[in-house]
N, C-alpha and C. Protein backbone atom coordinates (compact mmCIF):
# COMPACT_ATOMS: atom_id res chain seq x y z
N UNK A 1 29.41 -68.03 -9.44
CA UNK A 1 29.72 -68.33 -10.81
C UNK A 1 29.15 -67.26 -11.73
N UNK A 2 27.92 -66.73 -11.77
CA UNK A 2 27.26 -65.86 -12.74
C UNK A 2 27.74 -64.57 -12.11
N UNK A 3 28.75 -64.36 -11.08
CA UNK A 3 29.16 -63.38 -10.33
C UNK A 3 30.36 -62.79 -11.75
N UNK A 4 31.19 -64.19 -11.86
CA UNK A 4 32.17 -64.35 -12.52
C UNK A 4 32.06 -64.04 -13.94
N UNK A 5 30.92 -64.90 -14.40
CA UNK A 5 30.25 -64.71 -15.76
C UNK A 5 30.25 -62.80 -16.07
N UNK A 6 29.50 -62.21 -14.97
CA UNK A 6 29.57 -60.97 -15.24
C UNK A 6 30.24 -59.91 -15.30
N UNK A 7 31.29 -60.21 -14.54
CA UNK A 7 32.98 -59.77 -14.73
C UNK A 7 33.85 -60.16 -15.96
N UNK A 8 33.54 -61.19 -15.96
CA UNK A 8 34.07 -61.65 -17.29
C UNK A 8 33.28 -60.77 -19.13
N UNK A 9 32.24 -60.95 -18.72
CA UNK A 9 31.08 -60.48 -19.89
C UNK A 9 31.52 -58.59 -20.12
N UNK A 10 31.99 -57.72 -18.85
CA UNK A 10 31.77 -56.37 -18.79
C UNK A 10 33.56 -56.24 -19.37
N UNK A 11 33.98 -57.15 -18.97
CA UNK A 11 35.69 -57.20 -19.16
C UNK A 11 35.85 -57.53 -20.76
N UNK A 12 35.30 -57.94 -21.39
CA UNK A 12 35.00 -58.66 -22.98
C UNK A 12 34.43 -57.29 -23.59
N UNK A 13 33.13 -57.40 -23.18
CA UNK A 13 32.66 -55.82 -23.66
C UNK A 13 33.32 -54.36 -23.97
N UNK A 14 34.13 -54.42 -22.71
CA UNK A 14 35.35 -53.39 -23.11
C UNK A 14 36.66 -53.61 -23.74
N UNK A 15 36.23 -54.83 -24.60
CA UNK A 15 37.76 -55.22 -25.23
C UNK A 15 39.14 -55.64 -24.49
N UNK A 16 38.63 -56.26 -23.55
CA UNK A 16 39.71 -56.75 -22.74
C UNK A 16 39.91 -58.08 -23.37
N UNK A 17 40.78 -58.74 -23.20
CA UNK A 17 40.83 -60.17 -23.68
C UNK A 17 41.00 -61.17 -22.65
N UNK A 18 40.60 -62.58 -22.28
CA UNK A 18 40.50 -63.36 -21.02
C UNK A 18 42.19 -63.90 -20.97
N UNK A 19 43.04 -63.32 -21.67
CA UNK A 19 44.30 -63.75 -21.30
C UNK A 19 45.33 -62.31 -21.08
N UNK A 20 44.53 -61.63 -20.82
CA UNK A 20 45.27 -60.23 -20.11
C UNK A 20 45.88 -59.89 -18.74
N UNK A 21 47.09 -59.75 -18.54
CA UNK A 21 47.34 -59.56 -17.45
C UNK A 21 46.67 -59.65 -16.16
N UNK A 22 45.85 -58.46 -16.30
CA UNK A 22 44.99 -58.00 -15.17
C UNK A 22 43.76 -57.63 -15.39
N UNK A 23 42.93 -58.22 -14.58
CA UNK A 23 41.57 -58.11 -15.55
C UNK A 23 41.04 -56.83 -14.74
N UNK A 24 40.07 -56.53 -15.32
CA UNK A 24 39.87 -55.67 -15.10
C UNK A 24 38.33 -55.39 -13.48
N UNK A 25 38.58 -54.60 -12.97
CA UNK A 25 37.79 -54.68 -11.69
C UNK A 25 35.98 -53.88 -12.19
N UNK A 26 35.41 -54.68 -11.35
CA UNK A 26 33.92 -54.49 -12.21
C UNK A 26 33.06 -54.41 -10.78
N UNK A 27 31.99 -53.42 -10.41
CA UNK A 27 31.50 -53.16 -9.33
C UNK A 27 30.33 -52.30 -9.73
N UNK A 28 29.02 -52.76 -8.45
CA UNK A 28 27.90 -51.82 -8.66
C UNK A 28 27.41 -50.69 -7.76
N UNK A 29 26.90 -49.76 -8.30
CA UNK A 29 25.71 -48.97 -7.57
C UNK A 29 24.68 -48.24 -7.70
N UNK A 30 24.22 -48.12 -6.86
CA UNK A 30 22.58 -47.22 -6.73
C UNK A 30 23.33 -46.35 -6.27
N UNK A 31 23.31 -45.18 -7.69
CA UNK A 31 23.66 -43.80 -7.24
C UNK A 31 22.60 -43.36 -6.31
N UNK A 32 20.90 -43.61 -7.01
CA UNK A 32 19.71 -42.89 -6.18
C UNK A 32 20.11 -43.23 -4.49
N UNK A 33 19.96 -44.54 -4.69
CA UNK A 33 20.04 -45.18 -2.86
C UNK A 33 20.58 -44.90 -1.96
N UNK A 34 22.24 -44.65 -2.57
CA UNK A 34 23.40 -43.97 -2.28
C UNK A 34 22.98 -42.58 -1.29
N UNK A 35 22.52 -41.72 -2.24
CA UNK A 35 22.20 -40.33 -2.03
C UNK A 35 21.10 -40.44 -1.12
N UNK A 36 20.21 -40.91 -1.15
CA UNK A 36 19.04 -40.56 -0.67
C UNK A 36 19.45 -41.69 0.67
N UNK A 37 20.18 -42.28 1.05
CA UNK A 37 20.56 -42.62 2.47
C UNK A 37 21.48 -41.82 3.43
N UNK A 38 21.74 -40.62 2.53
CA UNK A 38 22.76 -39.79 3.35
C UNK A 38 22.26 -39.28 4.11
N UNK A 39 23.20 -37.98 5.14
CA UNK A 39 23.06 -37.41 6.26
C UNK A 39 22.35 -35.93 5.77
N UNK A 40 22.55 -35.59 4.55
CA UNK A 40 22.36 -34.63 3.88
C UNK A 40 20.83 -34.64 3.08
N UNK A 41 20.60 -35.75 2.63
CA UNK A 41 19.49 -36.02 1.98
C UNK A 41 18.06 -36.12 3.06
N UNK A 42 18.20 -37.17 4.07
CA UNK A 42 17.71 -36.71 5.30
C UNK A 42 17.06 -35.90 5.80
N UNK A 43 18.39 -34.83 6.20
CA UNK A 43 18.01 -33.18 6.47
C UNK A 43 17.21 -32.32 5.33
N UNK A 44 17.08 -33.02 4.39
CA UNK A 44 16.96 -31.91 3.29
C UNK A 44 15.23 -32.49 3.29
N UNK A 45 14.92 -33.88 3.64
CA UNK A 45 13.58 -34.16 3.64
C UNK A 45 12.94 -33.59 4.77
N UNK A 46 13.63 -33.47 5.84
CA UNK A 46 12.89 -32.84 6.74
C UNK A 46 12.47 -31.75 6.84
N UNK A 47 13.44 -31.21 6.46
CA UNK A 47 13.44 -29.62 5.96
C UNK A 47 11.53 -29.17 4.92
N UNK A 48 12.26 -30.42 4.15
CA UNK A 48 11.35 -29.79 3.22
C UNK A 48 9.65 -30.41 3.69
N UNK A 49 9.78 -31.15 4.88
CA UNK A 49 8.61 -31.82 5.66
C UNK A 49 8.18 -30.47 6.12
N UNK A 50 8.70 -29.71 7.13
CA UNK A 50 8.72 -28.76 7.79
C UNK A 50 7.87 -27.90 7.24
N UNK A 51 8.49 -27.12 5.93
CA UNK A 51 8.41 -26.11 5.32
C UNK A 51 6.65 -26.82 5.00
N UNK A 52 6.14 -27.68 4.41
CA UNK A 52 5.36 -28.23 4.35
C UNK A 52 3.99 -28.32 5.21
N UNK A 53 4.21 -28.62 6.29
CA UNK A 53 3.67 -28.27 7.79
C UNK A 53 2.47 -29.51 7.26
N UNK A 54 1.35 -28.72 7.41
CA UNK A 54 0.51 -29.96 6.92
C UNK A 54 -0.52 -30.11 6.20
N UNK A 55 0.29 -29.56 5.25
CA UNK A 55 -0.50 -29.26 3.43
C UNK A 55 -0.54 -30.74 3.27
N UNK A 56 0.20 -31.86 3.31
CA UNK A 56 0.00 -32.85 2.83
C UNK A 56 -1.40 -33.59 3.21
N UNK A 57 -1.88 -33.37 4.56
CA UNK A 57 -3.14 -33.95 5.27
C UNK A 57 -3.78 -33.27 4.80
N UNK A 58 -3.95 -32.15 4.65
CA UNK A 58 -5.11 -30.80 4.68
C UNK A 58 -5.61 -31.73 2.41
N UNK A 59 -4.54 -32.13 2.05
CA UNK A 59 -4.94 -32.35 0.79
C UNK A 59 -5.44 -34.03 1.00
N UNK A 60 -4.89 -34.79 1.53
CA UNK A 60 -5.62 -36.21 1.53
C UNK A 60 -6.71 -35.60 2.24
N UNK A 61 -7.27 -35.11 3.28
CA UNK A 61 -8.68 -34.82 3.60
C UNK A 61 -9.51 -34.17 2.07
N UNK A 62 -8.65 -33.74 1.68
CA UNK A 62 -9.56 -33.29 -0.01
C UNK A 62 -9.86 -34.25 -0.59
N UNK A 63 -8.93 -34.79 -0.71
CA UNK A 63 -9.48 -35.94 -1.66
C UNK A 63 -10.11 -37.15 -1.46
N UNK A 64 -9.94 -37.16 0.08
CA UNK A 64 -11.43 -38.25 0.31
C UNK A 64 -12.49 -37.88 0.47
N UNK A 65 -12.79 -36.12 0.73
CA UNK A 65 -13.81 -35.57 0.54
C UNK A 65 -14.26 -35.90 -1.17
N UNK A 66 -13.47 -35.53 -1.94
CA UNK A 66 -14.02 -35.91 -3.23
C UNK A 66 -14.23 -37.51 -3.60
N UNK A 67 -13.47 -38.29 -3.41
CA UNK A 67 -14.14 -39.77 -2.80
C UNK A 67 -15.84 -39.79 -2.35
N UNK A 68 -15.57 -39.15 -1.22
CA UNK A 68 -17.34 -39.05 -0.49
C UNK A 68 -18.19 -38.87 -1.47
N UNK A 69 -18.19 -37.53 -2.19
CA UNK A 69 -19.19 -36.90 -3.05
C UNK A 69 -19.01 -37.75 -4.39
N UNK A 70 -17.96 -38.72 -4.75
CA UNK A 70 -18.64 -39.59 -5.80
C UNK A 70 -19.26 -40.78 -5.59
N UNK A 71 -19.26 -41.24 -4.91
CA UNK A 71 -19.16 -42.30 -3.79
C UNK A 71 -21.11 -42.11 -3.51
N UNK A 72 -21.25 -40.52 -3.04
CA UNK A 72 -22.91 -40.46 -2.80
C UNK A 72 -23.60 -40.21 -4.22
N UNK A 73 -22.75 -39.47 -5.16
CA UNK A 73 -23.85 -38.88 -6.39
C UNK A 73 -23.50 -40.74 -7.03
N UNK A 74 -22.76 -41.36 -7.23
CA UNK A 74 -23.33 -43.09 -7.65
C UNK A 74 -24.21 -43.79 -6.63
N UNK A 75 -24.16 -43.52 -5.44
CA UNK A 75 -24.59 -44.64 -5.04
C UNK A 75 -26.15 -43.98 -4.89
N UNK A 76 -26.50 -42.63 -4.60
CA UNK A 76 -27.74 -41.74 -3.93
C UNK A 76 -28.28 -40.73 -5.48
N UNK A 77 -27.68 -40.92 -6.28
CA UNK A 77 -27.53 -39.88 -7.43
C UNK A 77 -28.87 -40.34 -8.11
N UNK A 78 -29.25 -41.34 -8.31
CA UNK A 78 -30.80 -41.76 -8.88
C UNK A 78 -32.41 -41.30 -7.87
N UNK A 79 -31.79 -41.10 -6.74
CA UNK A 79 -32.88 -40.66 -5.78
C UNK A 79 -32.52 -39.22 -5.37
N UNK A 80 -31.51 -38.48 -5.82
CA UNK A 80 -31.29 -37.10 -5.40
C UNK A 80 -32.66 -36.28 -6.57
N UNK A 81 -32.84 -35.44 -5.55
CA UNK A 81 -33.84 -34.53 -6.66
C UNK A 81 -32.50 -33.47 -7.90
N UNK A 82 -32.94 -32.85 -8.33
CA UNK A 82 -32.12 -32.60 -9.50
C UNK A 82 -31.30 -31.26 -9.08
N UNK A 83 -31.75 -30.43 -8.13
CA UNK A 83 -30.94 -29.54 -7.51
C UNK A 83 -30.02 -30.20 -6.16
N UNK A 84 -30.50 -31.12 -5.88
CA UNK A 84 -29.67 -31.96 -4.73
C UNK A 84 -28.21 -32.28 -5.45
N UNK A 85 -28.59 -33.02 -6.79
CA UNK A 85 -27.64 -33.67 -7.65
C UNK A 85 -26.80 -32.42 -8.08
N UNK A 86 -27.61 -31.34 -8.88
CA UNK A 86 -26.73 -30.31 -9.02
C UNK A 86 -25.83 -30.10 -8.34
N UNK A 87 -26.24 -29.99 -6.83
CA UNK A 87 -25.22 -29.06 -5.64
C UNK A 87 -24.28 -30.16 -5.70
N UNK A 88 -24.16 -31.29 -5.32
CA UNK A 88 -22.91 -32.58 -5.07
C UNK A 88 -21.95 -32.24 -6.25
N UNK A 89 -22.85 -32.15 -7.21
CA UNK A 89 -21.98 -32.28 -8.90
C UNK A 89 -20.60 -30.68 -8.61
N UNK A 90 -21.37 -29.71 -8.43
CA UNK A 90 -20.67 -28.60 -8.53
C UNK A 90 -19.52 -28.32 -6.74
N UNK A 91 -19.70 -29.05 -5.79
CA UNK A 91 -19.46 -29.40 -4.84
C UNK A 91 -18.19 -30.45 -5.64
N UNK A 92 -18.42 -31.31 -5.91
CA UNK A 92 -17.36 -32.44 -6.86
C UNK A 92 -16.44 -31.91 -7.39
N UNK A 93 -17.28 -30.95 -8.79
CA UNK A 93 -16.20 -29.95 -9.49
C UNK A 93 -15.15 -29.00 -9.04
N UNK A 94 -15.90 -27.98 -7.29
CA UNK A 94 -15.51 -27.43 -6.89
C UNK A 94 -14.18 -27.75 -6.11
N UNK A 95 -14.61 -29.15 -5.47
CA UNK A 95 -13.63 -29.74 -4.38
C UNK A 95 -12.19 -30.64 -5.00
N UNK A 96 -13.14 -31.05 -6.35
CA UNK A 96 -11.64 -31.98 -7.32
C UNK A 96 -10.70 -31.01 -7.87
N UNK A 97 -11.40 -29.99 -8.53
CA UNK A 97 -10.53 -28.34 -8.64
C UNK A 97 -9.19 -28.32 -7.75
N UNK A 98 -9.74 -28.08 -6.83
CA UNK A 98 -8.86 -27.57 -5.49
C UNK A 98 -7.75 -28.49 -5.30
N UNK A 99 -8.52 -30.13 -5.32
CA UNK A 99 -7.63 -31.05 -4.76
C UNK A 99 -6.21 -31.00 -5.97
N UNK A 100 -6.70 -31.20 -7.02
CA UNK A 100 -5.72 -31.45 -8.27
C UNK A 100 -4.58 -30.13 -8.28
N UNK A 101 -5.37 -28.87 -7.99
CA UNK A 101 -4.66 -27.65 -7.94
C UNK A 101 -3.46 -27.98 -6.93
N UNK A 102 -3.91 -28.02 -5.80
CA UNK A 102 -2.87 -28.38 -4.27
C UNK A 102 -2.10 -29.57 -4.57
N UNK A 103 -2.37 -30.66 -5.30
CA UNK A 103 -1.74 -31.57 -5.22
C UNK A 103 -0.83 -31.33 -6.14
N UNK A 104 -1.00 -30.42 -7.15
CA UNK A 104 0.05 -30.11 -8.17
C UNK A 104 1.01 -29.42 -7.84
N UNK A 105 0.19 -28.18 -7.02
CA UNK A 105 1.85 -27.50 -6.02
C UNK A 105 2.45 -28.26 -5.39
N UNK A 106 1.96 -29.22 -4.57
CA UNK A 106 2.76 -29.84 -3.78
C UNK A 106 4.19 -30.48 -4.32
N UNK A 107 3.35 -31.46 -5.51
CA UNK A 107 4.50 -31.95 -6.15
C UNK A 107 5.60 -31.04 -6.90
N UNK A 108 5.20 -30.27 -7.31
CA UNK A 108 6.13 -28.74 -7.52
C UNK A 108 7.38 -28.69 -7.03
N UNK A 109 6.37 -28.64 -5.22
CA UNK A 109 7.17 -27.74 -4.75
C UNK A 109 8.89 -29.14 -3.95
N UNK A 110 8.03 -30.28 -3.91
CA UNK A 110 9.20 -31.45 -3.71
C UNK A 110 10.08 -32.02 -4.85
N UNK A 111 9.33 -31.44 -6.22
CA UNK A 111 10.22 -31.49 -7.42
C UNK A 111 11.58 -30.67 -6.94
N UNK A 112 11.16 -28.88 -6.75
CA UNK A 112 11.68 -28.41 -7.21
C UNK A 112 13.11 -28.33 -5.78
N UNK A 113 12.70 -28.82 -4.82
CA UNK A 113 13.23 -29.21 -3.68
C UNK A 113 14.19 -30.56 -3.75
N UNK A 114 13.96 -31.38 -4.44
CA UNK A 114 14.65 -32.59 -5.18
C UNK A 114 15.96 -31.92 -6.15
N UNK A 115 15.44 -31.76 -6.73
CA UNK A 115 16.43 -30.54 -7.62
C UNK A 115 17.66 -30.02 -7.13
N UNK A 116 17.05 -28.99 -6.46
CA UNK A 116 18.00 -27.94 -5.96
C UNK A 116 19.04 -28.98 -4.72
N UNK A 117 18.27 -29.66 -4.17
CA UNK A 117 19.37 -31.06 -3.45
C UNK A 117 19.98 -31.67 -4.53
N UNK A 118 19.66 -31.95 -5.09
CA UNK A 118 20.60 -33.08 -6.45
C UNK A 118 21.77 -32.14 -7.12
N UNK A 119 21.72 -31.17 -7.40
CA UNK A 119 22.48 -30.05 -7.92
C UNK A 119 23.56 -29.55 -6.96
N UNK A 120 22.87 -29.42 -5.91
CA UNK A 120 23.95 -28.97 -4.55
C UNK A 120 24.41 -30.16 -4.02
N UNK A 121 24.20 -31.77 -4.29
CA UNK A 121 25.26 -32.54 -3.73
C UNK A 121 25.88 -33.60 -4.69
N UNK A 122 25.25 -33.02 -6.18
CA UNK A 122 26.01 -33.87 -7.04
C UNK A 122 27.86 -33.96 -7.24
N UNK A 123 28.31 -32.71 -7.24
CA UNK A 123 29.92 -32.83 -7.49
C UNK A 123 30.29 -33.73 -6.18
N UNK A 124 29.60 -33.70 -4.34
CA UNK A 124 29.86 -34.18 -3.50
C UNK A 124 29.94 -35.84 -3.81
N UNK A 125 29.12 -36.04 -4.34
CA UNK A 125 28.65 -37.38 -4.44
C UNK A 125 29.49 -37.80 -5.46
N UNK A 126 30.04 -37.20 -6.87
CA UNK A 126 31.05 -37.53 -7.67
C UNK A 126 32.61 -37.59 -6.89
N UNK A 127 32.57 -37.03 -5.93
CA UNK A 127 33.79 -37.24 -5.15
C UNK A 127 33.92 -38.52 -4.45
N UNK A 128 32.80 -38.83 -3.75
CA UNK A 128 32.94 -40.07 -3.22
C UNK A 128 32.72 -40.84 -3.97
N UNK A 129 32.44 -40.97 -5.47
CA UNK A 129 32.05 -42.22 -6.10
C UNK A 129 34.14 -42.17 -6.28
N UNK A 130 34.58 -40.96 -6.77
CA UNK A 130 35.88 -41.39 -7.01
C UNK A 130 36.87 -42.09 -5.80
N UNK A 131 36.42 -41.62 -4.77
CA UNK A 131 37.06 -42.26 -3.81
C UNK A 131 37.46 -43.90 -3.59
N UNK A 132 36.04 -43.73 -3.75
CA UNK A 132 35.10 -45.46 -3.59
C UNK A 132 36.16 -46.24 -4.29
N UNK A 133 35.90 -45.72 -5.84
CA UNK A 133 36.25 -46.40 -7.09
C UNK A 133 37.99 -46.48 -6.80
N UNK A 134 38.60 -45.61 -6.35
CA UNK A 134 40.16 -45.56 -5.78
C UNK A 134 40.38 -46.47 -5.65
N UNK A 135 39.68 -47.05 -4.25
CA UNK A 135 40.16 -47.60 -2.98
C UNK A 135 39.68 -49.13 -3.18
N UNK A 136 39.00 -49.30 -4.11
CA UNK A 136 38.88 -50.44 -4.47
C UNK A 136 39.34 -50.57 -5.91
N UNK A 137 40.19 -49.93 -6.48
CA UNK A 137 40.77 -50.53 -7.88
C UNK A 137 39.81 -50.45 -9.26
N UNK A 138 38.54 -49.79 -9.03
CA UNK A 138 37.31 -50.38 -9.93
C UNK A 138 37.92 -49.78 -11.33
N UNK A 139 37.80 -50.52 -12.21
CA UNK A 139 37.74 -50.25 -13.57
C UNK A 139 36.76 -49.35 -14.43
N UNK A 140 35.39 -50.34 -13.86
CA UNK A 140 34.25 -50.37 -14.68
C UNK A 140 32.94 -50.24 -13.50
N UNK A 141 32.36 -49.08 -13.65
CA UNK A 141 31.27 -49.24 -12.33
C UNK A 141 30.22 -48.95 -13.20
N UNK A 142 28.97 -49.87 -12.61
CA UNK A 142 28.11 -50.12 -13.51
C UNK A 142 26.83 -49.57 -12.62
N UNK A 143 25.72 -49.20 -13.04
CA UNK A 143 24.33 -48.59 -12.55
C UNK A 143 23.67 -50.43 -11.79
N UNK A 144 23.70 -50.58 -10.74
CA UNK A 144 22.84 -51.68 -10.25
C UNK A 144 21.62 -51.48 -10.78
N UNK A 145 20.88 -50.76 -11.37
CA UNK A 145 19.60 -51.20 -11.65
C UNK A 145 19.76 -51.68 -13.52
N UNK A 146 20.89 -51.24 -13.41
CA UNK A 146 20.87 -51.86 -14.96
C UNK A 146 21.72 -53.20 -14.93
N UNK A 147 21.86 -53.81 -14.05
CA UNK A 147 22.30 -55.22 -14.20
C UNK A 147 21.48 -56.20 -13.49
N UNK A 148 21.77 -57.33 -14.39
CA UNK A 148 20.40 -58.72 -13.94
C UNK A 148 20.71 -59.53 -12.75
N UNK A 149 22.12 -59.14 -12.39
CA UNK A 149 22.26 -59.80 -11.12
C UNK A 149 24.32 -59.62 -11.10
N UNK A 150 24.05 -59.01 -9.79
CA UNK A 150 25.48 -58.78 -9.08
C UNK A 150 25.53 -59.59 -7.77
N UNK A 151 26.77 -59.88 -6.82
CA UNK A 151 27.12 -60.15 -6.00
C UNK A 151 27.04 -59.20 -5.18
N UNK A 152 26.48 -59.39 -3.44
CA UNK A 152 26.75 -58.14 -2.70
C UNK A 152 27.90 -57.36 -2.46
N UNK A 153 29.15 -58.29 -2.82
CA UNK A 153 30.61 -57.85 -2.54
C UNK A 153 30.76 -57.07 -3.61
N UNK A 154 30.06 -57.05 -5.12
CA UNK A 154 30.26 -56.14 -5.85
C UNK A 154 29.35 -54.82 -5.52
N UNK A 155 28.80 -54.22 -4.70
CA UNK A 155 28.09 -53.58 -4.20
C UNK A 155 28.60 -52.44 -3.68
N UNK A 156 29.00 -51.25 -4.11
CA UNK A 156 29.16 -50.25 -2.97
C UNK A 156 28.72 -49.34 -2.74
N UNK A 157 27.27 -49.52 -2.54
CA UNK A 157 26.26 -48.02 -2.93
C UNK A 157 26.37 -47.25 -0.81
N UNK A 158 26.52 -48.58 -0.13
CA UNK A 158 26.94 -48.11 1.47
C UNK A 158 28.32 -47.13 1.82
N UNK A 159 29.21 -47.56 1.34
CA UNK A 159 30.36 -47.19 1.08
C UNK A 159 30.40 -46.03 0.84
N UNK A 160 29.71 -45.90 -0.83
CA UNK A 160 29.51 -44.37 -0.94
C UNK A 160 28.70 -43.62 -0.21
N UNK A 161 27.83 -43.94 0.21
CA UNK A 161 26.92 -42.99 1.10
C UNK A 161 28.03 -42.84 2.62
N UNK A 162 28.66 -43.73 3.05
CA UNK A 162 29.73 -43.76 4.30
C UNK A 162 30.45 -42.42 3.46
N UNK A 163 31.24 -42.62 2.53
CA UNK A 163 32.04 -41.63 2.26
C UNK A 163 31.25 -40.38 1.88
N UNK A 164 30.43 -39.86 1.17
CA UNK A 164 29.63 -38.97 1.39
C UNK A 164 29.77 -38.39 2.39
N UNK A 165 28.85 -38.89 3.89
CA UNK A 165 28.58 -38.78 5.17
C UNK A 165 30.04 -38.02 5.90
N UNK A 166 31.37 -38.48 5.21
CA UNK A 166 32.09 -38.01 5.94
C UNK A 166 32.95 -36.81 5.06
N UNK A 167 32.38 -36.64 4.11
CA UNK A 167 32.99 -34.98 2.78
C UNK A 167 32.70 -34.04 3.81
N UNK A 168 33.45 -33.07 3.93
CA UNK A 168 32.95 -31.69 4.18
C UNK A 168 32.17 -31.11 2.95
């Protein structure tokens, strides 16, 4: 019923009237979900895993090292002598430096890797949304995360990623 309600509500919105011929066809998707379940998107994480190697560990070991050293200057920091405390403090500074530095490339570098995938399979992905939208009649296709509740049959974020999967 609130399936209906919402077909009805998107069909009104666009000035349709409830005594029109043919109403109009109303359907959702997760463009993100879509994409990022493909055969292409995938490869492109691995890829960029690869290229990566294992900067990602080498930086969580940083940062639980910097964990450690706050972790001892609170809990040991009242009984450290004052060059003890010094060294942890500049040890802290030295090691949070580093971590924030690396962790900033990192994200950089999967930004800029996100990107350059989104750019190189967006027209792909506009093809199969048209397909999609063909082959099922859709009128009106709406962003699933911007609606309060759809039916799974209004759903074709699989579909598109199927058709995707099979674009040259």
């Amino acid at each position: 019923m609130r399936k209906w309600m919402l077909a009805l509500a998107m069909t009104g919105a666009l000035g349709t009237t409830a005594g029109a011929a043919q109403a109009n066809e109303v359907a959702v998707l997760d463009w993100q979900q879509a994409l990022l379940d493909t055969t292409s998107a995938q490869q492109s994480m691995n890829q960029l895993k690869n290229q990566l190697g294992n900067q990602p560990q080498q930086i969580k070991a940083l940062g639980e090292e910097v964990q450690k050293l706050q972790q001892r200057l609170q809990s040991d920091g009242d009984v450290m002598s004052d060059s003890e405390r010094q060294n942890v403090m500049q040890q802290l500074r030295q090691k949070g430096g580093q971590f924030q530095q690396q962790r900033g490339q990192l994200e950089q570098k999967r930004a800029q890797q996100e990107q350059a995938f989104l750019k190189q399979a967006r027209p792909k992905l506009d093809r199969a949304i048209e397909q999609v939208v063909k082959r099922h009649n859709v009128d009106v296709l709406v962003d699933r995360n911007s609606v309060i509740y759809a039916g799974d049959a209004l759903d074709l974020t699989q579909e598109v990623t199927q058709t995707f999967n099979s674009l040259n």
